[in-house]
Protein backbone atom coordinates (compact mmCIF):
# COMPACT_ATOMS: atom_id res chain seq x y z
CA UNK A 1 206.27 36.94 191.52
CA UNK A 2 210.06 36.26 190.52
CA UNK A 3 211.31 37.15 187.35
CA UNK A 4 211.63 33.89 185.53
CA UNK A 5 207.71 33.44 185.56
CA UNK A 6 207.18 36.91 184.78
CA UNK A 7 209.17 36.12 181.59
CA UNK A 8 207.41 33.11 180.76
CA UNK A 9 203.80 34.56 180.97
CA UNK A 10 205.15 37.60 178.59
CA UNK A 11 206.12 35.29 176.19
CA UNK A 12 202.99 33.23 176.60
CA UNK A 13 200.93 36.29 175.99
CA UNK A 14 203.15 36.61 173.22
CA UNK A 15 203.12 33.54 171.68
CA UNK A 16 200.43 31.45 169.43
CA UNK A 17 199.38 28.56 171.24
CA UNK A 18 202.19 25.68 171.04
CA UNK A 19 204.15 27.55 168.71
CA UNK A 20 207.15 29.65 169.21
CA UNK A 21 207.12 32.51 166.88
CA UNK A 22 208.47 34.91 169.20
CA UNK A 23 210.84 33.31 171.47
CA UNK A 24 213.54 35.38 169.43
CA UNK A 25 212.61 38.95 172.20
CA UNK A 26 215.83 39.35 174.10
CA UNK A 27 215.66 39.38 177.76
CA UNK A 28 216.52 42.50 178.37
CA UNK A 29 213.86 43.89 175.91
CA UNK A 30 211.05 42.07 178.12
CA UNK A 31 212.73 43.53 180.94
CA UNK A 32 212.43 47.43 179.62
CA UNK A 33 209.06 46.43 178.62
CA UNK A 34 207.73 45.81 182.00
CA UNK A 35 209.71 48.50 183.54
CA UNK A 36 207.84 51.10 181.22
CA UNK A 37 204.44 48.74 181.70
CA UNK A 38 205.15 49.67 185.57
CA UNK A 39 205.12 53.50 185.19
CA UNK A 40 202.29 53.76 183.08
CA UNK A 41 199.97 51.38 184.88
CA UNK A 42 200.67 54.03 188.27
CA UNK A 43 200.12 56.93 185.85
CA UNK A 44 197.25 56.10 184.45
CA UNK A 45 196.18 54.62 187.47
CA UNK A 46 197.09 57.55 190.00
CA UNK A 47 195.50 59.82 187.25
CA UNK A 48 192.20 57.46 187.03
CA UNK A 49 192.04 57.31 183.42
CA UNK A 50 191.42 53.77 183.55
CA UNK A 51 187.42 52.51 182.79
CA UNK A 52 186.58 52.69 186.59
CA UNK A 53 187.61 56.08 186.39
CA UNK A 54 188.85 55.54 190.06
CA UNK A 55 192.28 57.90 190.32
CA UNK A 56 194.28 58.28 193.48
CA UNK A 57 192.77 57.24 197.01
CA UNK A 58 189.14 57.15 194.97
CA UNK A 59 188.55 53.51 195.89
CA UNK A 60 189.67 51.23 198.10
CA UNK A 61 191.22 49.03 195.57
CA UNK A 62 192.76 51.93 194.01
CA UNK A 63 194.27 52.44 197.57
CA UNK A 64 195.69 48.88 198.15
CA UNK A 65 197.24 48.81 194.57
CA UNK A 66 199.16 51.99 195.20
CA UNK A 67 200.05 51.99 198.98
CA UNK A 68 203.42 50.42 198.53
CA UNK A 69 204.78 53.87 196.53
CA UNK A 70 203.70 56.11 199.62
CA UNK A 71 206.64 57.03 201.35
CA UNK A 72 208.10 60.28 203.55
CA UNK A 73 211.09 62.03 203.75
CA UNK A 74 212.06 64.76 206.11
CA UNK A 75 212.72 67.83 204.17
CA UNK A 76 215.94 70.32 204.90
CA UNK A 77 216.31 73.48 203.84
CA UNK A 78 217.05 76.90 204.77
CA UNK A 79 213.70 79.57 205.52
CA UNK A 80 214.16 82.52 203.36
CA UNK A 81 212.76 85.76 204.39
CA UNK A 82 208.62 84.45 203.04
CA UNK A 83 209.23 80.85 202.60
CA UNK A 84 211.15 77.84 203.93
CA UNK A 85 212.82 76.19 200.25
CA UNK A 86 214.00 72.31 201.19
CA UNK A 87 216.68 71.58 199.23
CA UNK A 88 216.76 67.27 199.57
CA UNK A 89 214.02 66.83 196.71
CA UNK A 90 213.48 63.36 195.92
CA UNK A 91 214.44 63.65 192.53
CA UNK A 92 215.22 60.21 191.75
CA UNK A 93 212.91 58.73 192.92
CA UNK A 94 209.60 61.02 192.89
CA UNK A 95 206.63 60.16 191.24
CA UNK A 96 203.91 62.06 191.90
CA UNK A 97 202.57 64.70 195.14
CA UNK A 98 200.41 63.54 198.02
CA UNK A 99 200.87 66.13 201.17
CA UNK A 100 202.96 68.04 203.12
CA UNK A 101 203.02 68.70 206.55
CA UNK A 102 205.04 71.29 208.72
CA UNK A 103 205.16 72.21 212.06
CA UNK A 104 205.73 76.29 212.97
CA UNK A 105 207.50 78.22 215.83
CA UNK A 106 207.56 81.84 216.90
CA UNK A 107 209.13 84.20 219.19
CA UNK A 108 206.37 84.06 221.73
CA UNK A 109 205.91 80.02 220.79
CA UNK A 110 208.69 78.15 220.47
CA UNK A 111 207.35 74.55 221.08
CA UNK A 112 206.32 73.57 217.41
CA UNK A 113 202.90 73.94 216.63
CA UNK A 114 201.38 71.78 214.00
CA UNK A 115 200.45 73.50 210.60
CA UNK A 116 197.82 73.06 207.92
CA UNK A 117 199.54 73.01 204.53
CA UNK A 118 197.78 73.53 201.16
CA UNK A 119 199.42 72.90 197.54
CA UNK A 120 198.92 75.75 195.57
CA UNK A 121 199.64 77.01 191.86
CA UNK A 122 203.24 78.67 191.71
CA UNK A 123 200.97 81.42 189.55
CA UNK A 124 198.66 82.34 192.47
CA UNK A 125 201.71 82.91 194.95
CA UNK A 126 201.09 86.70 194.73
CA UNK A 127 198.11 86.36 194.97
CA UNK A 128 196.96 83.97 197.76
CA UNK A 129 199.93 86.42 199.97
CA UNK A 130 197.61 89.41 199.62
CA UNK A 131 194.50 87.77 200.56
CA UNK A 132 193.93 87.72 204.27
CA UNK A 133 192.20 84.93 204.59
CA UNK A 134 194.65 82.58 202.54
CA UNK A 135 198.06 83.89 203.09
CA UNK A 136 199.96 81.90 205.90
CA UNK A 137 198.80 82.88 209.62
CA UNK A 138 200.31 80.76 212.50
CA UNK A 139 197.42 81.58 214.87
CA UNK A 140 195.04 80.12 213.02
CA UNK A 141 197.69 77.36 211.55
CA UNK A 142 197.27 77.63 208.25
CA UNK A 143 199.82 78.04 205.30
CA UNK A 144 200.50 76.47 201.77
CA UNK A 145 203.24 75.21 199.50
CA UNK A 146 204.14 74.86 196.29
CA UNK A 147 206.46 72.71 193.76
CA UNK A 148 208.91 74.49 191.57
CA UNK A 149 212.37 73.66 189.64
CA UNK A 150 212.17 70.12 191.91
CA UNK A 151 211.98 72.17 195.09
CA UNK A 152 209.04 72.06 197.92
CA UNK A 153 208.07 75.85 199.04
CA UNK A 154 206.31 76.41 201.95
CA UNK A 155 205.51 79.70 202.29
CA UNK A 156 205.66 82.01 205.78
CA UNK A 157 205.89 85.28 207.20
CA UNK A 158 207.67 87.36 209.17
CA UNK A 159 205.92 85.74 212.59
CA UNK A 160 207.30 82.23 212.55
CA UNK A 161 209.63 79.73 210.24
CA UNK A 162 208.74 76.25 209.48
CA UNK A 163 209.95 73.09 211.19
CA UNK A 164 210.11 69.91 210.52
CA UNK A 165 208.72 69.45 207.29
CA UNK A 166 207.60 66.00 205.72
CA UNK A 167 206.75 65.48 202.29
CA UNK A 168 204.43 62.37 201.32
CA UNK A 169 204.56 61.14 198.05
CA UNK A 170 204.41 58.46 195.45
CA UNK A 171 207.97 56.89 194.53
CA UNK A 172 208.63 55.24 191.05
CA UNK A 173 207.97 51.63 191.38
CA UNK A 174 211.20 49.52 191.56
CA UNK A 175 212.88 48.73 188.36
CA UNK A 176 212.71 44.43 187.85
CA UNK A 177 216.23 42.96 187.25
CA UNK A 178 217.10 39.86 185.67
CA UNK A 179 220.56 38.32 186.76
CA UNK A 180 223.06 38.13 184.33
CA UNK A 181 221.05 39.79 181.86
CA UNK A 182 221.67 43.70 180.44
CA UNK A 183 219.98 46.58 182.08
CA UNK A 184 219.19 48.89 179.77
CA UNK A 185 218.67 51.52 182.41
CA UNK A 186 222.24 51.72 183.60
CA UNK A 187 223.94 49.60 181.30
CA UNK A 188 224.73 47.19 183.97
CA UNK A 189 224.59 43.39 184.30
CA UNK A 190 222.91 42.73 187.42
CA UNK A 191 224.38 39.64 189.88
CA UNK A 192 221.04 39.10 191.39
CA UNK A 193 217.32 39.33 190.51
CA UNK A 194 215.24 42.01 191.48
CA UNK A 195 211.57 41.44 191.47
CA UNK A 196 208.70 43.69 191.48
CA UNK A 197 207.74 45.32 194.54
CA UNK A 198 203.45 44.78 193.49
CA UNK A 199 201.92 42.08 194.55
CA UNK A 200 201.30 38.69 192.35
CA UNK A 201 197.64 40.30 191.14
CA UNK A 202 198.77 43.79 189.90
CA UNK A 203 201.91 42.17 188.00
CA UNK A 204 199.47 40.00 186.64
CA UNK A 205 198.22 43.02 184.50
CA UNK A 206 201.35 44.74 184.02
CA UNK A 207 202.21 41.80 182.18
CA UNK A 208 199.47 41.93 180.04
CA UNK A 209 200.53 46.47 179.57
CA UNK A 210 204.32 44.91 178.83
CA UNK A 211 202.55 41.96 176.44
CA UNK A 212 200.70 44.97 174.27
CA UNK A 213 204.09 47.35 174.24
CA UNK A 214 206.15 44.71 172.88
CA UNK A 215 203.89 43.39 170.57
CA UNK A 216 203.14 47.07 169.34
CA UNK A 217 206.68 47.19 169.08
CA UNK A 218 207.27 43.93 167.03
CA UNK A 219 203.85 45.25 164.98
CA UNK A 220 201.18 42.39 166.14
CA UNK A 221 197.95 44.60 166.80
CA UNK A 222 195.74 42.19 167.13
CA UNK A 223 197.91 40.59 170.39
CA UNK A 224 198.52 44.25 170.94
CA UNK A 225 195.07 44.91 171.15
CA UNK A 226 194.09 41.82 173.17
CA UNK A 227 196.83 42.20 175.76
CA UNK A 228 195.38 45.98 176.25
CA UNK A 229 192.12 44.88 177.19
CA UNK A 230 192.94 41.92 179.18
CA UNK A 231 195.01 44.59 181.50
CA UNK A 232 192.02 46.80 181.64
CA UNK A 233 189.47 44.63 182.00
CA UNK A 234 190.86 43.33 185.28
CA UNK A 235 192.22 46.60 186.58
């Protein structure tokens, strides 16, 4: 959907029938409004606190909304003496975990063997290391990671390093753009539009989530309200 009938349909939602009350919201204000719409739909969405209660992968609607922010990167790093620390975290663009994967090699294997990773709590670390039948063990291919200070840890012994680590996660939906009109994210005035990466259906309700934030903003609960369940009601 391009950005000049995104704006329209805000406004629309906005607006009384045939009447023009609120034509007066700046572009750029509709613009951070759907922007913030965005992250909150995938939060809430990813999460599953919507009225399906479907969360992450729990449907196969749930799957096809949220498909596009899947991505990989190839993690680098250096392997400490009990873990392998990456050091290219996606800060900028992270959103939420999905998986990791690893491969592992050893003195007496040095072809890369594929390994089993597991997310754990940072606060069991100590723990799952003592117990024999969690801490990592190349024969049977089995380790974990964690996620600390925007780092991925995955966590070895002695026997083997990691190799080739991948990190699958969800990435912050693209910011819209307007051309020639403020972004109030960097302050910039764009030259070009850039549209949502969702398709037609899901902007569809994140118009109706940007509809309800600006008219909570502007202090019109009853479109506020209205807006709300429209998005839900669909989702």
């Amino acid at each position: 959907m391009n950005n000049a009938v995104l704006q329209v349909k805000i406004k629309q939602r906005l607006n009384k029938l045939d009447s023009q009350d609120y034509d007066n919201i700046q572009p750029w204000q509709i613009v951070e409004a759907f922007n913030k719409a965005q992250i909150e739909w995938c939060r809430r969405n990813l999460h599953g606190g919507n009225i399906y209660k479907e969360g992450d992968e729990a449907s196969k609607r749930r799957i096809d909304d949220l498909q596009i922010l899947l991505t990989e990167l190839q993690l680098t790093g250096v392997n400490e003496s009990t873990y392998f620390r990456a050091t290219n975290f996606p800060i900028d663009e992270y959103l939420e975990f999905k998986r990791v994967s690893a491969e592992a090699t050893s003195e007496c294997c040095p072809d890369p063997r594929s390994m089993t990773v597991y997310l754990a709590e940072e606060a069991n670390v100590n723990l799952i290391l003592r117990d024999p039948l969690k801490r990592p063990d190349f024969d049977w291919g089995e380790t974990f990671c964690t996620l600390i200070n925007n780092e991925v840890r995955i966590y070895k012994d002695s026997s083997f390093n990691i190799v080739n680590p991948i990190i699958t996660f969800y990435k912050k939906p693209t910011y819209i753009q307007v051309a020639g009109v403020l972004d109030p994210y960097t302050n910039t005035i764009p030259a070009a539009d850039t549209p949502s990466s969702f398709k037609d259906d899901v902007v569809e309700l994140m118009i109706d989530e940007a509809a309800a934030i600006i008219a909570g903003d502007i202090a019109n609960y009853t479109e506020m309200q209205r807006a709300q369940a429209a998005a839900e009601r669909s989702n």
